[in-house]
C-alpha atoms as a PDB file:
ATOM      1  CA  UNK A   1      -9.158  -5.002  16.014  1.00  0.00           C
ATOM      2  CA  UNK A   2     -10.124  -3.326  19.332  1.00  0.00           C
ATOM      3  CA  UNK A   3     -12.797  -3.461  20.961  1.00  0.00           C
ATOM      4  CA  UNK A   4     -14.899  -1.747  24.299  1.00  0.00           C
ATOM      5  CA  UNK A   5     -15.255  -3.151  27.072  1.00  0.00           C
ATOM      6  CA  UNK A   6     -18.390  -5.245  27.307  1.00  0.00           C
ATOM      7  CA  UNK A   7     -19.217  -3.974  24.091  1.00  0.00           C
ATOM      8  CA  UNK A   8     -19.279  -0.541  25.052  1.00  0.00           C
ATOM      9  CA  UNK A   9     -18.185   2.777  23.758  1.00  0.00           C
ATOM     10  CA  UNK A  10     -14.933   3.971  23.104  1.00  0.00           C
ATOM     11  CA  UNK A  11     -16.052   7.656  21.443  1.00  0.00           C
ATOM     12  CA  UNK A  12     -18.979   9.188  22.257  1.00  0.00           C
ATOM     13  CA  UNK A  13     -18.939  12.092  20.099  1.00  0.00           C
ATOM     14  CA  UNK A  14     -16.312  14.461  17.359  1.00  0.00           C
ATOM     15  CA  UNK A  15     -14.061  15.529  19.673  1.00  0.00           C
ATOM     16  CA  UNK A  16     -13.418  11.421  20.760  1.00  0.00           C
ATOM     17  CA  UNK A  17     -13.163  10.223  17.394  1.00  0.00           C
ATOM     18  CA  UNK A  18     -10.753  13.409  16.612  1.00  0.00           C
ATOM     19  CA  UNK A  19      -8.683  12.607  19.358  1.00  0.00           C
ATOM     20  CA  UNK A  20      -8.443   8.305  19.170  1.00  0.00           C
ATOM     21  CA  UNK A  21      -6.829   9.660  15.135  1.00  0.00           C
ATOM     22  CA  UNK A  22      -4.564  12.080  17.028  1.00  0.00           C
ATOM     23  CA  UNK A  23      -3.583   9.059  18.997  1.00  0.00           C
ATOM     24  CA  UNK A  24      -3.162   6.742  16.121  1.00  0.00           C
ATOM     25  CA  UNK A  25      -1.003   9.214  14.098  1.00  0.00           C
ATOM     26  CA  UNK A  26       1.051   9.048  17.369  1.00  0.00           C
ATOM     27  CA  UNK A  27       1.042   5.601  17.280  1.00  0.00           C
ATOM     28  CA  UNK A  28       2.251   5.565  13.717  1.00  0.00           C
ATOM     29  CA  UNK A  29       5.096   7.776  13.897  1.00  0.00           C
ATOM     30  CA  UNK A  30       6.595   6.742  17.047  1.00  0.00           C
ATOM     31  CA  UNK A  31       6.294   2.893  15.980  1.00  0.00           C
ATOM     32  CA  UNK A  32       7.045   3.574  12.695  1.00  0.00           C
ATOM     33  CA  UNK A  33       4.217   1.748  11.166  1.00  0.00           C
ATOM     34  CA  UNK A  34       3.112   1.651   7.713  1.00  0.00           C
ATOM     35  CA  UNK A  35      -0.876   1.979   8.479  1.00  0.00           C
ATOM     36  CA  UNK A  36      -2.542   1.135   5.302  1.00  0.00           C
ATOM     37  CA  UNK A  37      -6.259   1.453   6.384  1.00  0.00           C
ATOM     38  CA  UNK A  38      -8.420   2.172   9.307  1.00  0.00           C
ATOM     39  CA  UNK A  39     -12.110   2.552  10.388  1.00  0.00           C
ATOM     40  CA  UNK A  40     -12.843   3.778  14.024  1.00  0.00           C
ATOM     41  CA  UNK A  41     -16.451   2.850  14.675  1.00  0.00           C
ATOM     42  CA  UNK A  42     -18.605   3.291  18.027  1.00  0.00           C
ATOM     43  CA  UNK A  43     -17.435   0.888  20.010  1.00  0.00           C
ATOM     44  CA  UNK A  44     -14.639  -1.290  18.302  1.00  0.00           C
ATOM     45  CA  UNK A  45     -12.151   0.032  15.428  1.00  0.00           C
ATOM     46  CA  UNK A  46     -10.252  -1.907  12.519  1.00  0.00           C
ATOM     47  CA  UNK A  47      -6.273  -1.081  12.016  1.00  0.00           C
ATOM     48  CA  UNK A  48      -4.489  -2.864   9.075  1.00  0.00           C
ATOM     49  CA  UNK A  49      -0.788  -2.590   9.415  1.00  0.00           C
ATOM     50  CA  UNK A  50       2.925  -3.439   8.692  1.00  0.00           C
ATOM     51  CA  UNK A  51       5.257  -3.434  11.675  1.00  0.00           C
ATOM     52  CA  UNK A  52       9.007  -3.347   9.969  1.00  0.00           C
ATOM     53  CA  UNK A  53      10.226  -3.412  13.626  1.00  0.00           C
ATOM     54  CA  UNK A  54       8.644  -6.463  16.270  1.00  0.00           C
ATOM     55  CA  UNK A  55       6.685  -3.753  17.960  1.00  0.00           C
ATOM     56  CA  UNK A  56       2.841  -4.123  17.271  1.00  0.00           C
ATOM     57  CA  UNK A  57       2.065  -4.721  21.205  1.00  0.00           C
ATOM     58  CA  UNK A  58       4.000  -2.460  22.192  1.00  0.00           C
ATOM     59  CA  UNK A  59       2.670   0.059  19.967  1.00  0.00           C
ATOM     60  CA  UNK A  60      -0.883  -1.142  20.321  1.00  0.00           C
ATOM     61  CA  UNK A  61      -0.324  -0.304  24.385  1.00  0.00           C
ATOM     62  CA  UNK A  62       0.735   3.001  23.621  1.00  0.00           C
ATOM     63  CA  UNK A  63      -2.140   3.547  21.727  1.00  0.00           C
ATOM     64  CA  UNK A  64      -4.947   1.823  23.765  1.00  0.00           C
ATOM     65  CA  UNK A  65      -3.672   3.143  27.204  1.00  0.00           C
ATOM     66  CA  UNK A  66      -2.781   6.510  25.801  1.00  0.00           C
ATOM     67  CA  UNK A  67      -6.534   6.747  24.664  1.00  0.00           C
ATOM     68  CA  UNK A  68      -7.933   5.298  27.944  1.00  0.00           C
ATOM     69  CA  UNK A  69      -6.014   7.812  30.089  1.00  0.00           C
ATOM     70  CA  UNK A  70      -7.680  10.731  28.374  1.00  0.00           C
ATOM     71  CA  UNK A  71     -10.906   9.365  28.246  1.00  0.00           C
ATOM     72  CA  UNK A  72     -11.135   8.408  31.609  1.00  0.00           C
ATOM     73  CA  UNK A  73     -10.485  11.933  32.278  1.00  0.00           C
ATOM     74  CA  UNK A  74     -12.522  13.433  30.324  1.00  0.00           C
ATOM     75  CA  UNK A  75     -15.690  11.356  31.951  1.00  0.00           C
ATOM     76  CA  UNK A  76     -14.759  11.338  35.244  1.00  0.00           C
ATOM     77  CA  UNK A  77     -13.880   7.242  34.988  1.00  0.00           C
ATOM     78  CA  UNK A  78     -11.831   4.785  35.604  1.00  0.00           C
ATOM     79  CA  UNK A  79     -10.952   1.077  34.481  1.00  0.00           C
ATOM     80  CA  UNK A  80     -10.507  -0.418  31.504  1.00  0.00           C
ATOM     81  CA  UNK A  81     -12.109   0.601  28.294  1.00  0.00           C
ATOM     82  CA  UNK A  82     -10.941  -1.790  25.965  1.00  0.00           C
ATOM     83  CA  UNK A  83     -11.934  -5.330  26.187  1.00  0.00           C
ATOM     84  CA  UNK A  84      -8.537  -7.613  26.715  1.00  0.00           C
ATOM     85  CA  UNK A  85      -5.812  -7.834  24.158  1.00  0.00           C
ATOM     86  CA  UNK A  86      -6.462  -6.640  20.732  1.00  0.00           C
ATOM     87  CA  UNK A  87      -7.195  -9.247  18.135  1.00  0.00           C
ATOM     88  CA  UNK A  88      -4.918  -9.862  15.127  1.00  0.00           C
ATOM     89  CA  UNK A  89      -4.447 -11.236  11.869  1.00  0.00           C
ATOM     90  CA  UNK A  90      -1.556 -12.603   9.785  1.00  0.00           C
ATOM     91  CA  UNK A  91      -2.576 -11.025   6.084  1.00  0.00           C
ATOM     92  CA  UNK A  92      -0.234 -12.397   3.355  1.00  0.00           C
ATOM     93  CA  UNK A  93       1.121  -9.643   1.332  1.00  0.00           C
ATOM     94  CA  UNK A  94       0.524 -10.647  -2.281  1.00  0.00           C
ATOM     95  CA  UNK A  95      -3.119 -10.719  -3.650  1.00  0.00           C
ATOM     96  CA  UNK A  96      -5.223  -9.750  -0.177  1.00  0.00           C
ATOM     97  CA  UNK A  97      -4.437  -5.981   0.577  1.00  0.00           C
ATOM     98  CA  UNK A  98      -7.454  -4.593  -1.753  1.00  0.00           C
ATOM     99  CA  UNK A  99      -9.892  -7.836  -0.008  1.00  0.00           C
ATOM    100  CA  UNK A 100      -8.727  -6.392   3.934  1.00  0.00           C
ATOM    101  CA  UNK A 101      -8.667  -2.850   2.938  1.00  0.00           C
ATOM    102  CA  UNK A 102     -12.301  -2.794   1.133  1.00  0.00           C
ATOM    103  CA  UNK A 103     -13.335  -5.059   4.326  1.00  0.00           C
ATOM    104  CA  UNK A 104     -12.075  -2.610   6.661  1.00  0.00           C
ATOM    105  CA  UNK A 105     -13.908   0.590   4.535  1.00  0.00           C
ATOM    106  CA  UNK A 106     -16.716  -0.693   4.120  1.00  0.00           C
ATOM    107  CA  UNK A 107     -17.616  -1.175   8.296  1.00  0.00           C
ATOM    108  CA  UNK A 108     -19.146   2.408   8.696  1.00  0.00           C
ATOM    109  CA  UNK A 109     -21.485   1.133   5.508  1.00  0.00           C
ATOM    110  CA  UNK A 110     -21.986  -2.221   7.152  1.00  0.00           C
ATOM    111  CA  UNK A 111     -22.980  -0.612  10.506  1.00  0.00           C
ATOM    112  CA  UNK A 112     -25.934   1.694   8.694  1.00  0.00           C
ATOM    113  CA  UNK A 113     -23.467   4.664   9.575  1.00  0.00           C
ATOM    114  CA  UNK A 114     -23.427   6.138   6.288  1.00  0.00           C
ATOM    115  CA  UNK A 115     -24.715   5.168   2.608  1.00  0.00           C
ATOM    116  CA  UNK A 116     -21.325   5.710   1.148  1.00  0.00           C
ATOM    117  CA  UNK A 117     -18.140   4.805   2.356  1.00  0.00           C
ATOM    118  CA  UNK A 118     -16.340   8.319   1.286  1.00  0.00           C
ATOM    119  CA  UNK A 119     -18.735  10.013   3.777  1.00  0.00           C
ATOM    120  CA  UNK A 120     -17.419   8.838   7.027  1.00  0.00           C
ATOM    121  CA  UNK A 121     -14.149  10.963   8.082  1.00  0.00           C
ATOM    122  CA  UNK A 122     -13.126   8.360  10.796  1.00  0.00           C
ATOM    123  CA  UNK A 123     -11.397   5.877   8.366  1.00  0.00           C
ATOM    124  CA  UNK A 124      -8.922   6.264   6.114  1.00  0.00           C
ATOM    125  CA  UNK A 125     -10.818   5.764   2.608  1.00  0.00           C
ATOM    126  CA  UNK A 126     -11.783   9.752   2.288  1.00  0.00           C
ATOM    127  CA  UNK A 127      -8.514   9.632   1.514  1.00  0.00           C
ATOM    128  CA  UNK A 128      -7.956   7.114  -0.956  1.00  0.00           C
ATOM    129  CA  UNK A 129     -11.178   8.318  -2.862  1.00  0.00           C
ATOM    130  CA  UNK A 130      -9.766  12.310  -2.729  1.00  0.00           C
ATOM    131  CA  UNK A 131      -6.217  12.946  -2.444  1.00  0.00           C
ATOM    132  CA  UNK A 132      -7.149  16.267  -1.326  1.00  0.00           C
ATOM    133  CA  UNK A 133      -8.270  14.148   1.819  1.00  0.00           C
ATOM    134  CA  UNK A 134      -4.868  12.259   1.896  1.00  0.00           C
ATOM    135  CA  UNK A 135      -3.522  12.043   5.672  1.00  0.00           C
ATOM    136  CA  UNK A 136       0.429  12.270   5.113  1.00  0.00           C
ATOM    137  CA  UNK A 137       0.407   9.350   7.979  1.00  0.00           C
ATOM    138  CA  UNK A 138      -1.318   6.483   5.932  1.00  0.00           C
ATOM    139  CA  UNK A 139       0.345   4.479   3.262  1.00  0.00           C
ATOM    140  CA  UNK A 140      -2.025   4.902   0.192  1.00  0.00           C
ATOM    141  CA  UNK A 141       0.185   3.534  -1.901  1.00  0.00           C
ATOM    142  CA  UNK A 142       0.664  -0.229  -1.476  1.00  0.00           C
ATOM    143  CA  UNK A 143      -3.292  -1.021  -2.033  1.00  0.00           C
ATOM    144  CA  UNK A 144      -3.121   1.637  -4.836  1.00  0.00           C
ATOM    145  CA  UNK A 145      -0.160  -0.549  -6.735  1.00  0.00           C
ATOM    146  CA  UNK A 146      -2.813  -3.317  -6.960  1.00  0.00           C
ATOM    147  CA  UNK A 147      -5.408  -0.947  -9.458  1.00  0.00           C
ATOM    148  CA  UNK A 148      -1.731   0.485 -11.985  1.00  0.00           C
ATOM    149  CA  UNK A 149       0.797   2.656 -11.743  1.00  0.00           C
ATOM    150  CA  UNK A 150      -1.304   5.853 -12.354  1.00  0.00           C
ATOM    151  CA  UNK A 151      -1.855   7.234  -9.209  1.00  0.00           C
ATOM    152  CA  UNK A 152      -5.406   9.628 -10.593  1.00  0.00           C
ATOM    153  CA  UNK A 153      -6.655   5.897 -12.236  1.00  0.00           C
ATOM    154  CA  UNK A 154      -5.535   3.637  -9.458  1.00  0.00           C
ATOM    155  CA  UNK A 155      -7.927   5.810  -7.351  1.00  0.00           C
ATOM    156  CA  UNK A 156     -10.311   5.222  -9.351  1.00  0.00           C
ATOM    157  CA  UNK A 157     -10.189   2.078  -9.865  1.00  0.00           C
ATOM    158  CA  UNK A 158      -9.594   1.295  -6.242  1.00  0.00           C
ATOM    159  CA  UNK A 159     -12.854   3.335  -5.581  1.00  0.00           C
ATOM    160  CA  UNK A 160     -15.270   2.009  -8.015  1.00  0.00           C
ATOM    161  CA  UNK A 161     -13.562  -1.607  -6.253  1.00  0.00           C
ATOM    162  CA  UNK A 162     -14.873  -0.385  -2.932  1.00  0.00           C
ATOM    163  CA  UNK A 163     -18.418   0.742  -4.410  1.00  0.00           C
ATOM    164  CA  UNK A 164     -19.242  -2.262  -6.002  1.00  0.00           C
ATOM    165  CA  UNK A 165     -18.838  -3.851  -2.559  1.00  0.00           C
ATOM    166  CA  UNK A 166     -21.717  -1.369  -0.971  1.00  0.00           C
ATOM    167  CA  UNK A 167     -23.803  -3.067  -3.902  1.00  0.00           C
ATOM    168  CA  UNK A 168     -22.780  -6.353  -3.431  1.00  0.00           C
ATOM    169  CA  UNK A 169     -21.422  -7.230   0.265  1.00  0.00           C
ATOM    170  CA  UNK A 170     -18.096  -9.187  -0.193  1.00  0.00           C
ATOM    171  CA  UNK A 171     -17.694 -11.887   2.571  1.00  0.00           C
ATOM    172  CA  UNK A 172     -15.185 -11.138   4.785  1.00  0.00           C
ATOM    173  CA  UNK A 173     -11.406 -12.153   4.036  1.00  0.00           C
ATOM    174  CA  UNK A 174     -10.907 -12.425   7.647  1.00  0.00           C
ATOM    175  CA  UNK A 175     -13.676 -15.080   8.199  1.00  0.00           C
ATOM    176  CA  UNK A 176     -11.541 -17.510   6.197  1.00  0.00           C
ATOM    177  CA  UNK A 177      -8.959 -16.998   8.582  1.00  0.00           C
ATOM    178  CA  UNK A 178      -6.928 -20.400   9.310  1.00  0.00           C
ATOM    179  CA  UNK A 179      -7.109 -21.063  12.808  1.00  0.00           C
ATOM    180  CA  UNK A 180      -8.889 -17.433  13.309  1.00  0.00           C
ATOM    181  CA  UNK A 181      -5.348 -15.861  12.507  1.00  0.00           C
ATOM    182  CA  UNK A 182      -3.661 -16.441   9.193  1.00  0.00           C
ATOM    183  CA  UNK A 183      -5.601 -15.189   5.948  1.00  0.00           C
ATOM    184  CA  UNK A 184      -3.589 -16.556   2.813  1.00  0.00           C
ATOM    185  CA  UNK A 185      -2.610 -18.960   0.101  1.00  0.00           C
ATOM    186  CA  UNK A 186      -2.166 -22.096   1.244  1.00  0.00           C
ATOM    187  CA  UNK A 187       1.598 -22.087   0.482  1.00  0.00           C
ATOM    188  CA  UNK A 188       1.657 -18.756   3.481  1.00  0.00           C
ATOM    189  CA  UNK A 189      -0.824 -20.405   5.583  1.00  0.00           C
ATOM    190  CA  UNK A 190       2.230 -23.239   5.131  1.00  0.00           C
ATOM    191  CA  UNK A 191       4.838 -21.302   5.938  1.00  0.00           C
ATOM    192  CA  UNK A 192       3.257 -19.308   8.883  1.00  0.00           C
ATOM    193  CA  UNK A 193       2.676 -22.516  10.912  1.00  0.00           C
ATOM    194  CA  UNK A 194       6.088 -23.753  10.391  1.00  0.00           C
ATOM    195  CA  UNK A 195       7.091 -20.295  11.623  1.00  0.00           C
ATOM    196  CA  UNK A 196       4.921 -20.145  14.475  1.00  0.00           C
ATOM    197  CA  UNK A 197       5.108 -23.921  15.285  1.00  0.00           C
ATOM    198  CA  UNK A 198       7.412 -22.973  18.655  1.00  0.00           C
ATOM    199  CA  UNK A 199       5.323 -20.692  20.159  1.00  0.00           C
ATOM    200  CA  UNK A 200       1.790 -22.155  20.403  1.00  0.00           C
ATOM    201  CA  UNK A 201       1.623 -21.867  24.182  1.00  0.00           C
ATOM    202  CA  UNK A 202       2.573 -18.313  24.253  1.00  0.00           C
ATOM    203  CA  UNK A 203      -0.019 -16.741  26.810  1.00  0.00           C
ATOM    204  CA  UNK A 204       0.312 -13.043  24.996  1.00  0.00           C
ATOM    205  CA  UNK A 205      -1.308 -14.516  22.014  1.00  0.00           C
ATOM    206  CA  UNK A 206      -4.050 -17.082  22.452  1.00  0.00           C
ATOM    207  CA  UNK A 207      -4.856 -17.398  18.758  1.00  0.00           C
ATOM    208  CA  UNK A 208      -2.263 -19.563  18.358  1.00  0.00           C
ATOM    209  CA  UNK A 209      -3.563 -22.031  20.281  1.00  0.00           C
ATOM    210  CA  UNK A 210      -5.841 -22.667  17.242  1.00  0.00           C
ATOM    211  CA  UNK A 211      -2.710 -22.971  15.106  1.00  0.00           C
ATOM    212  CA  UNK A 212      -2.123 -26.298  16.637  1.00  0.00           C
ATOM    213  CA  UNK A 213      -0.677 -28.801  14.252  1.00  0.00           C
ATOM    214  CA  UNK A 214      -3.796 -31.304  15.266  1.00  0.00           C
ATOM    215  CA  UNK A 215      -5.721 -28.379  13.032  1.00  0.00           C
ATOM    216  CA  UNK A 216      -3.732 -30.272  10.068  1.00  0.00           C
ATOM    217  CA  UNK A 217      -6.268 -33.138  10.893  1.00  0.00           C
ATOM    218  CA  UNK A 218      -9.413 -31.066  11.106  1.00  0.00           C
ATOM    219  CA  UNK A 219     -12.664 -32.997  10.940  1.00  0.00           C
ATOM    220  CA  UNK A 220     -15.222 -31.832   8.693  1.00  0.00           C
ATOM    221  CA  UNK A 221     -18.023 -29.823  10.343  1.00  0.00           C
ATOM    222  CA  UNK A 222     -20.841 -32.601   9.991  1.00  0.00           C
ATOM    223  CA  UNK A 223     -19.282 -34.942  11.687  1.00  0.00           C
ATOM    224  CA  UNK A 224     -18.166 -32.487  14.479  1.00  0.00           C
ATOM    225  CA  UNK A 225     -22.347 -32.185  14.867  1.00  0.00           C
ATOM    226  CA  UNK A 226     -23.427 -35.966  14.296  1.00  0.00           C
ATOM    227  CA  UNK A 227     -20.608 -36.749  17.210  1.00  0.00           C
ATOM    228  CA  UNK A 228     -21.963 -34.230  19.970  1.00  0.00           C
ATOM    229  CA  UNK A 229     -25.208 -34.977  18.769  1.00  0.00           C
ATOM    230  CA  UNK A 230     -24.993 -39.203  19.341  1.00  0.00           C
ATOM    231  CA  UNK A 231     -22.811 -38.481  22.716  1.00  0.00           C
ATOM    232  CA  UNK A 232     -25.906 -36.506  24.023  1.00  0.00           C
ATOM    233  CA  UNK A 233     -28.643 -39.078  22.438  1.00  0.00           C
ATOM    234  CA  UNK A 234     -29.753 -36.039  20.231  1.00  0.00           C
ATOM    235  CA  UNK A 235     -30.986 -35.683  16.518  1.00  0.00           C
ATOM    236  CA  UNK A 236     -29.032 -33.367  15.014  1.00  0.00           C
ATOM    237  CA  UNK A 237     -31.940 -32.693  12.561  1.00  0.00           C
ATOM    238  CA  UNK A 238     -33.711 -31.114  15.499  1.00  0.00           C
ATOM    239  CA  UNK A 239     -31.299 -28.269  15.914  1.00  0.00           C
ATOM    240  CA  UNK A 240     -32.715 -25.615  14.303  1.00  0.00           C
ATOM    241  CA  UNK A 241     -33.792 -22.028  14.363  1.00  0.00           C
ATOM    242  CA  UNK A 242     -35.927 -20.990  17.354  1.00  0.00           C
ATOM    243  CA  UNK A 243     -36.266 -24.373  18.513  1.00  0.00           C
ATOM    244  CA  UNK A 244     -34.886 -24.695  22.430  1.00  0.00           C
ATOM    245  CA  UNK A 245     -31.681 -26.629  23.574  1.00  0.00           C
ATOM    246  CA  UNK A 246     -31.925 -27.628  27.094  1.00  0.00           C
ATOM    247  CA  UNK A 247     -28.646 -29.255  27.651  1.00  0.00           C
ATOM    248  CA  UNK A 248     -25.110 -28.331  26.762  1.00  0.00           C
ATOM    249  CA  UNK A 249     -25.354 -30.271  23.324  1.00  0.00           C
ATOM    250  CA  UNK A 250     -25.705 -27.613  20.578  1.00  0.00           C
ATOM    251  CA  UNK A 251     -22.967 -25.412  22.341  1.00  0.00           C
ATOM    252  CA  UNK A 252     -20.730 -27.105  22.658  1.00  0.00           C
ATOM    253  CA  UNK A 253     -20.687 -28.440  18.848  1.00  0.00           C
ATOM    254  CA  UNK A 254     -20.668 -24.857  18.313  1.00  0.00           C
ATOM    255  CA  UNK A 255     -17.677 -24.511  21.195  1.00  0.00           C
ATOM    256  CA  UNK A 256     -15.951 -27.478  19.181  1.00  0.00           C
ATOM    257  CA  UNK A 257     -16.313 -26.703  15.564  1.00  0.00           C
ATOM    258  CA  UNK A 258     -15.760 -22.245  16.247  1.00  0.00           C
ATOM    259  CA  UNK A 259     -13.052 -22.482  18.868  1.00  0.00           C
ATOM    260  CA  UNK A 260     -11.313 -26.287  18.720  1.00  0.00           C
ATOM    261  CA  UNK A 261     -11.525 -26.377  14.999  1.00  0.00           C
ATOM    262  CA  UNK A 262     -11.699 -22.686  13.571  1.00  0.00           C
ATOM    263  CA  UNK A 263     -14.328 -23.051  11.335  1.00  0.00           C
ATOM    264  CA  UNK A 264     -15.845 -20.073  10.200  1.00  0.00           C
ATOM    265  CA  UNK A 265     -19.070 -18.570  12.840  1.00  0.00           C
ATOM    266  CA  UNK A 266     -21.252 -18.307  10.156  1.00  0.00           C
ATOM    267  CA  UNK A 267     -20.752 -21.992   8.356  1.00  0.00           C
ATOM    268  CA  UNK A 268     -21.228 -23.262  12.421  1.00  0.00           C
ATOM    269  CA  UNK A 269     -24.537 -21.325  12.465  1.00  0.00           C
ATOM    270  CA  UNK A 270     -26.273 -22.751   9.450  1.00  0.00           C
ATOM    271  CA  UNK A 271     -24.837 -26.071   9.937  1.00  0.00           C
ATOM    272  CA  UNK A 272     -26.017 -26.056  13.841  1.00  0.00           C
ATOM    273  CA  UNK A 273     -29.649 -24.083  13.329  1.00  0.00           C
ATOM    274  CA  UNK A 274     -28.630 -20.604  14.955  1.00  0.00           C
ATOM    275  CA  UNK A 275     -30.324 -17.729  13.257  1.00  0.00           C
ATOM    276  CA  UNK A 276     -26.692 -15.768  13.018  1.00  0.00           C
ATOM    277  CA  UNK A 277     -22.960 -16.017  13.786  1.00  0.00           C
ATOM    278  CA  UNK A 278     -23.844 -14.027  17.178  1.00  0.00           C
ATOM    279  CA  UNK A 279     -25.903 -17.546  18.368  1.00  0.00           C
ATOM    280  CA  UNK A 280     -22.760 -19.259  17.654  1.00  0.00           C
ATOM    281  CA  UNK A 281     -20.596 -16.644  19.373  1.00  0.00           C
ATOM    282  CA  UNK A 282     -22.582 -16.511  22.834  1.00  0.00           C
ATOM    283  CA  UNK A 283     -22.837 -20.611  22.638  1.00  0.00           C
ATOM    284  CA  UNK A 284     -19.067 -20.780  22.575  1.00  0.00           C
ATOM    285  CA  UNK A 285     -18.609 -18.176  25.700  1.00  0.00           C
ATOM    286  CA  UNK A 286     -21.167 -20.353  27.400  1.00  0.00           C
ATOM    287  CA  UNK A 287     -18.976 -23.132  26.939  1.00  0.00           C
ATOM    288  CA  UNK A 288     -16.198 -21.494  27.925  1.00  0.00           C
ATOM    289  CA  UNK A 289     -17.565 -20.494  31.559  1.00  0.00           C
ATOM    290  CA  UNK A 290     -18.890 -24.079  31.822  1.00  0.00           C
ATOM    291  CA  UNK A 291     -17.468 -26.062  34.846  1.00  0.00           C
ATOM    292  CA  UNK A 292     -15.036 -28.688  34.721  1.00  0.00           C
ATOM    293  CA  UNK A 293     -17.335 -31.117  33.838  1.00  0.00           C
ATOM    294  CA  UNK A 294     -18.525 -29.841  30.379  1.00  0.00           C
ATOM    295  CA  UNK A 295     -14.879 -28.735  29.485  1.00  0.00           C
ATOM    296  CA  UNK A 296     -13.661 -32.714  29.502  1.00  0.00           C
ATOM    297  CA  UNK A 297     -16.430 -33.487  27.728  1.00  0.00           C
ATOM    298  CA  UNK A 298     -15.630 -31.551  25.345  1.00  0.00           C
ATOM    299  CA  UNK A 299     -11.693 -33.169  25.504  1.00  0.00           C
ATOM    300  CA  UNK A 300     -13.299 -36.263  24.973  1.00  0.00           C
ATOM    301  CA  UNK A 301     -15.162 -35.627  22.035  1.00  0.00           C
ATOM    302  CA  UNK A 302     -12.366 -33.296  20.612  1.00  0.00           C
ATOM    303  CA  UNK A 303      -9.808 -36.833  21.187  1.00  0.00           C
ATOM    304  CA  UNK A 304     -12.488 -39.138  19.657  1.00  0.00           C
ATOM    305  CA  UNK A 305     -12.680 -36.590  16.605  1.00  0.00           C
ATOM    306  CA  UNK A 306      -9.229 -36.198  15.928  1.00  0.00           C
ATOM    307  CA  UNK A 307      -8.195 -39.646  16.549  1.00  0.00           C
ATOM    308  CA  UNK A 308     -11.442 -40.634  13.976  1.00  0.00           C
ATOM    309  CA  UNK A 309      -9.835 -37.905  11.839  1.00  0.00           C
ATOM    310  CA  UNK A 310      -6.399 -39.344  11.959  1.00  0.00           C
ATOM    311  CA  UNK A 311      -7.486 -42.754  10.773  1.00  0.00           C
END
């Protein structure tokens, strides 16, 4: 995922959206990426791919400055238009394509864009639900293997999959993400920590900081609030929906349990009184430009939970 700048824009109209697909369909044939779905959206946009080569941030450069150079230009900017490095996920291959690929379709329905998810022409599912539609640079075919063999049923299948998610919103596959990367079995999740084990201090990807094998030890989410809560003299039965937090308390539980801990934002929220996921999201940047001061306090109560954990 990609997303503008301070939240901001990154089309503004047709002729933006046309050209950030030109730009993907680049992207896709120069990389040679199998793109299996995409949604480009106002100001972020969803990508779900397979890179046969080691080349997704490389390719995802291409692609984000390549876009940023003509867009600048056309409005008379400069600066960046993208906020940071993208954000990835490890998807496992067997059982979770149709889950990501619905997820991913169903964002223009999600955002209030559009009633049906066929009526939005900046995402790949047109295509899926109309071969006529088809874009010879996306790789239909591996989610369609999931609904048969048939490629006219398949699409059918796959669509009427899709709809009954606009009736009943799925919860998102990536919110179950293990450390906020890795969404699989727990045999994959296995094998993707032993395979990223050696590179948990690599500075290009700061997910896998979350990948940490102290995660292995993860404390559960109550006691991650009853432990913030008694180191600030607090009742944690006070936290609750519109009710003010003076102090640093309720943040940084969120800070701990979100970022520390990966659990998902919206389990953090009910379990720490925020009305949505956003509370929890804007408690744990707080945290994060806290001073010193707040930051080992945190370390301390992150030690004291894992070595409580541990025991």
């Amino acid at each position: 995922m990609s997303r503008g700048n301070e939240k901001g824009p990154i089309v503004l109209d047709d002729i933006d959206h046309a050209k950030r697909v030109d730009w993907l369909r680049r992207t896709v044939e120069m990389y040679d990426w199998r793109l299996h779905a995409f949604a480009i959206m106002s100001n972020h946009e969803h990508l779900f791919v397979e890179t046969p080569d080691p080349n997704l941030s490389a390719g995802m450069q291409y692609l984000n400055g390549s876009y940023t150079s003509y867009f600048n230009w056309r409005y008379k900017r400069s600066g960046h238009l993208f906020q940071g490095r993208f954000k990835g996920h490890l998807v496992q291959t067997e059982g979770y394509f149709r889950q990501v690929s619905r997820y991913i379709h169903l964002n223009p329905v999600r955002a209030g864009l559009v009633d049906r998810p066929q009526d939005y022409q900046w995402s790949s599912y047109p295509g899926y639900a109309q071969v006529r539609r088809a874009m010879a640079w996306v790789c239909y075919d591996r989610v369609l293997a999931e609904f048969g063999r048939d490629h006219v049923e398949s699409r059918r299948a796959y669509s009427r999959f899709v709809m009954k998610g606009v009736d009943t919103p799925p919860a998102s596959p990536l919110e179950r993400a293990v450390g906020g990367m890795i969404v699989g079995s727990a045999t994959f999740v296995t094998k993707m920590l032993r395979m990223l084990e050696n590179r948990q201090d690599d500075a290009g990807v700061p997910q896998l900081r979350n990948l940490h094998p102290s995660r292995q030890y993860r404390p559960k989410l109550q006691l991650i609030v009853e432990k913030v809560a008694a180191y600030f003299g607090h009742d944690p039965s006070e936290w609750r929906a519109g009710k003010r937090v003076d102090d640093a308390s309720r943040a940084l539980a969120a800070y701990l349990a979100r970022r520390r801990f990966g659990y998902p934002a919206s389990q953090v929220a009910k379990a720490l009184g925020y009305r949505s996921h956003g509370g929890v999201l804007s408690a744990v940047k707080r945290i994060e430009c806290a001073g010193a001061s707040v930051r080992q306090i945190a370390e301390e109560i992150e030690s004291e939970l894992m070595g409580s954990e541990r025991r």
